[in-house]
N, C-alpha and C. Protein backbone atom coordinates (compact mmCIF):
# COMPACT_ATOMS: atom_id res chain seq x y z
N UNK A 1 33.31 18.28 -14.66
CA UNK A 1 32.75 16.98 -14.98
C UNK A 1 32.89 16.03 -13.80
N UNK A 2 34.06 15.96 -13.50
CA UNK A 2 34.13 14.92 -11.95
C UNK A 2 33.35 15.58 -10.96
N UNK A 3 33.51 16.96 -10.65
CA UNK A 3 32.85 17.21 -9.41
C UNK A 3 30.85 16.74 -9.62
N UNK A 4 30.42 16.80 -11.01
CA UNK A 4 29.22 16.52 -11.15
C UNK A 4 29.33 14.99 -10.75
N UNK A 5 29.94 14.72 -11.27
CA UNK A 5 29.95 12.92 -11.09
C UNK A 5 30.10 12.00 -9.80
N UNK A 6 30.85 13.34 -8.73
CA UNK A 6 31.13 13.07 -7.69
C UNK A 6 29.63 13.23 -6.38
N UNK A 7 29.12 14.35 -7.05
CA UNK A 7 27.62 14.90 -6.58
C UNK A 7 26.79 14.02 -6.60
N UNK A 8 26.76 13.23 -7.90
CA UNK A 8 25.66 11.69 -7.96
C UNK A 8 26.33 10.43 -6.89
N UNK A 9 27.32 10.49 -7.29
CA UNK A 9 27.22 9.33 -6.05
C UNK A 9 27.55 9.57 -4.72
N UNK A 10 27.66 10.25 -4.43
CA UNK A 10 27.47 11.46 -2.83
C UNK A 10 26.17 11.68 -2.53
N UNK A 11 25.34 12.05 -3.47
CA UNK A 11 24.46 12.73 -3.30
C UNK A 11 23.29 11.85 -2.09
N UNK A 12 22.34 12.23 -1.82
CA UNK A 12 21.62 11.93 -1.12
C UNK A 12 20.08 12.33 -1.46
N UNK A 13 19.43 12.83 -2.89
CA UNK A 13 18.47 12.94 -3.10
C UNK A 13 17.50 11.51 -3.11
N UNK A 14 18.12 10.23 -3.51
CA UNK A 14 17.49 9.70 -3.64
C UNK A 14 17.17 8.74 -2.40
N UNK A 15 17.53 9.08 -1.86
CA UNK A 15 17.27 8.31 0.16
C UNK A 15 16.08 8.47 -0.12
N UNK A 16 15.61 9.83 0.12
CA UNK A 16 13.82 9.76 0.16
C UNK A 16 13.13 9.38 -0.16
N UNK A 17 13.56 9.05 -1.53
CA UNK A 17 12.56 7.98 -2.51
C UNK A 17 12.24 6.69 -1.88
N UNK A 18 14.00 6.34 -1.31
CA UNK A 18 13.91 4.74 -0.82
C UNK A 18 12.96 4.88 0.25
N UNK A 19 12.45 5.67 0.89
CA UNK A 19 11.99 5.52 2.31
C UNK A 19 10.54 6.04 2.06
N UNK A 20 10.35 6.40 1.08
CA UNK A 20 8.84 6.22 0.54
C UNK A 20 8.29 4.97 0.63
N UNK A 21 9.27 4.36 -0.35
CA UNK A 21 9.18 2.97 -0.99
C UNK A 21 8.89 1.80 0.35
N UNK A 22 9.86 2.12 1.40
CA UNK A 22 9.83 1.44 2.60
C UNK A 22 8.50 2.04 2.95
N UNK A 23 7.79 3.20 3.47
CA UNK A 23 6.71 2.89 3.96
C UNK A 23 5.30 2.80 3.11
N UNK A 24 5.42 3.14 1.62
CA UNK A 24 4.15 1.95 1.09
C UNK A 24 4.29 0.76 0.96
N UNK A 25 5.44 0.01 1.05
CA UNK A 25 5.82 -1.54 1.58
C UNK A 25 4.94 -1.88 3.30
N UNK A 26 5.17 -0.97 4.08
CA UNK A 26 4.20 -1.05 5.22
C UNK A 26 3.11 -1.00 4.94
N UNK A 27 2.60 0.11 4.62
CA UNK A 27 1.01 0.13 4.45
C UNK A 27 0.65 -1.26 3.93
N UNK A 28 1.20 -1.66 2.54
CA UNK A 28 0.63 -2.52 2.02
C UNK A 28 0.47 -4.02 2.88
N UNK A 29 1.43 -3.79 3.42
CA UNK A 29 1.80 -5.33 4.27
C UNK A 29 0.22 -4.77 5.27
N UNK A 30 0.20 -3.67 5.76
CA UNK A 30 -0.91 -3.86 7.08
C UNK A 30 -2.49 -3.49 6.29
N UNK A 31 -2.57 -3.27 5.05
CA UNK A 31 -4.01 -3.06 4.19
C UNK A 31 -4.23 -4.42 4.21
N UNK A 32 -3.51 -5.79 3.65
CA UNK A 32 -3.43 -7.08 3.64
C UNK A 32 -4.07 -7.52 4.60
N UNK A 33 -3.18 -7.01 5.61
CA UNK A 33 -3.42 -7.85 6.96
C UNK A 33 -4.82 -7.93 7.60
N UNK A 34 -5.10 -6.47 7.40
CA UNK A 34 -6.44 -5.69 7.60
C UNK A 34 -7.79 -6.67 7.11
N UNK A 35 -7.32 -7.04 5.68
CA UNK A 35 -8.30 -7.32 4.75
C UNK A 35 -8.23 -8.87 5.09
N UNK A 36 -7.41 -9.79 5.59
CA UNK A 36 -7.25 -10.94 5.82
C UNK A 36 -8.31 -11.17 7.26
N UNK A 37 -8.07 -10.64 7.87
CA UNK A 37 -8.99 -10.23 8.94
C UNK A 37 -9.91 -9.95 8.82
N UNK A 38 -10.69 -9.13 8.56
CA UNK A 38 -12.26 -8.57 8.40
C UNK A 38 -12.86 -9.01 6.92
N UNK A 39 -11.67 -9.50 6.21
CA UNK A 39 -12.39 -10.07 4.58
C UNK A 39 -14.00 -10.90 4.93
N UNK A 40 -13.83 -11.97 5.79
CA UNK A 40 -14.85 -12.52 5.89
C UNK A 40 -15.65 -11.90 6.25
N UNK A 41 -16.20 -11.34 7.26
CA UNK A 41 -17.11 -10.64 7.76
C UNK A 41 -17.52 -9.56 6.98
N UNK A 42 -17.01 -8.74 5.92
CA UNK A 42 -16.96 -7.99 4.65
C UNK A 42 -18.13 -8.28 3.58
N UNK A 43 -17.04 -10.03 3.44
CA UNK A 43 -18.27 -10.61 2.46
C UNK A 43 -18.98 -10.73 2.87
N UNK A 44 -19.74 -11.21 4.13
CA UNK A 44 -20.99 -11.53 4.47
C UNK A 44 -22.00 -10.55 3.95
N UNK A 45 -21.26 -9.05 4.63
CA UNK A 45 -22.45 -8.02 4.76
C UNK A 45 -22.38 -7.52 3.30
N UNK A 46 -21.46 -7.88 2.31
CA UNK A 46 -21.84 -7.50 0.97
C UNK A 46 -22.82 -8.69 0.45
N UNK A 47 -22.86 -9.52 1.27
CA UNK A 47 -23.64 -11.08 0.18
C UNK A 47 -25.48 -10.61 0.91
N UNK A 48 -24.65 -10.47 1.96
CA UNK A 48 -26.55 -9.57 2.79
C UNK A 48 -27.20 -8.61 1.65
N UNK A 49 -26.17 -7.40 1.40
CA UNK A 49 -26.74 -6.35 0.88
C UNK A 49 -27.43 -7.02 -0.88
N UNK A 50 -26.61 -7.52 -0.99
CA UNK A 50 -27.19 -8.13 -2.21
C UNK A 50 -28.06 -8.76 -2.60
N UNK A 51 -28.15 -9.64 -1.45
CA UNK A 51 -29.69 -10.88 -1.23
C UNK A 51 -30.88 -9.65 -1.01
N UNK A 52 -30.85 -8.54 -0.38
CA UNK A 52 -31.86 -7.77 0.13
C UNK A 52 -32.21 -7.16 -1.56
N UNK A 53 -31.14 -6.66 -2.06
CA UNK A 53 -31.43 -5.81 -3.17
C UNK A 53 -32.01 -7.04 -4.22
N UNK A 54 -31.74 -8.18 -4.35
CA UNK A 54 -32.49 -9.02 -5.73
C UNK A 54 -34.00 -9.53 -5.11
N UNK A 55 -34.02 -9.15 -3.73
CA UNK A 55 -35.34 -9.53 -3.25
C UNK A 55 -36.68 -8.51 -3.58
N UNK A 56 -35.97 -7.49 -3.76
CA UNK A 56 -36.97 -6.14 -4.50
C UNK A 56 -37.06 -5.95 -5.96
């Protein structure tokens, strides 16, 4: 029973998880960033495509 008990908080399975967690915390921070940036220029060419398509 202790040595199991001793295994969980020793253990080290769950590091990996944390460091998942750390890099979809990145991604997300630089998808943002991405989208903060080119958002405008985005909408434009979606407000284009749209004006073209209600014109037909």
């Amino acid at each position: 029973m202790f040595e199991h008990l001793k295994r969980l908080l020793t253990g080290e399975e769950g590091q990996g998880m944390a460091e998942y967690g750390l890099i979809l915390a990145l991604v997300a921070v630089v998808v943002i960033a991405a989208l903060q940036l080119l958002g405008t220029g985005i909408s434009l060419n979606f407000n284009k495509v749209a004006s073209e398509l209600n014109k037909q």
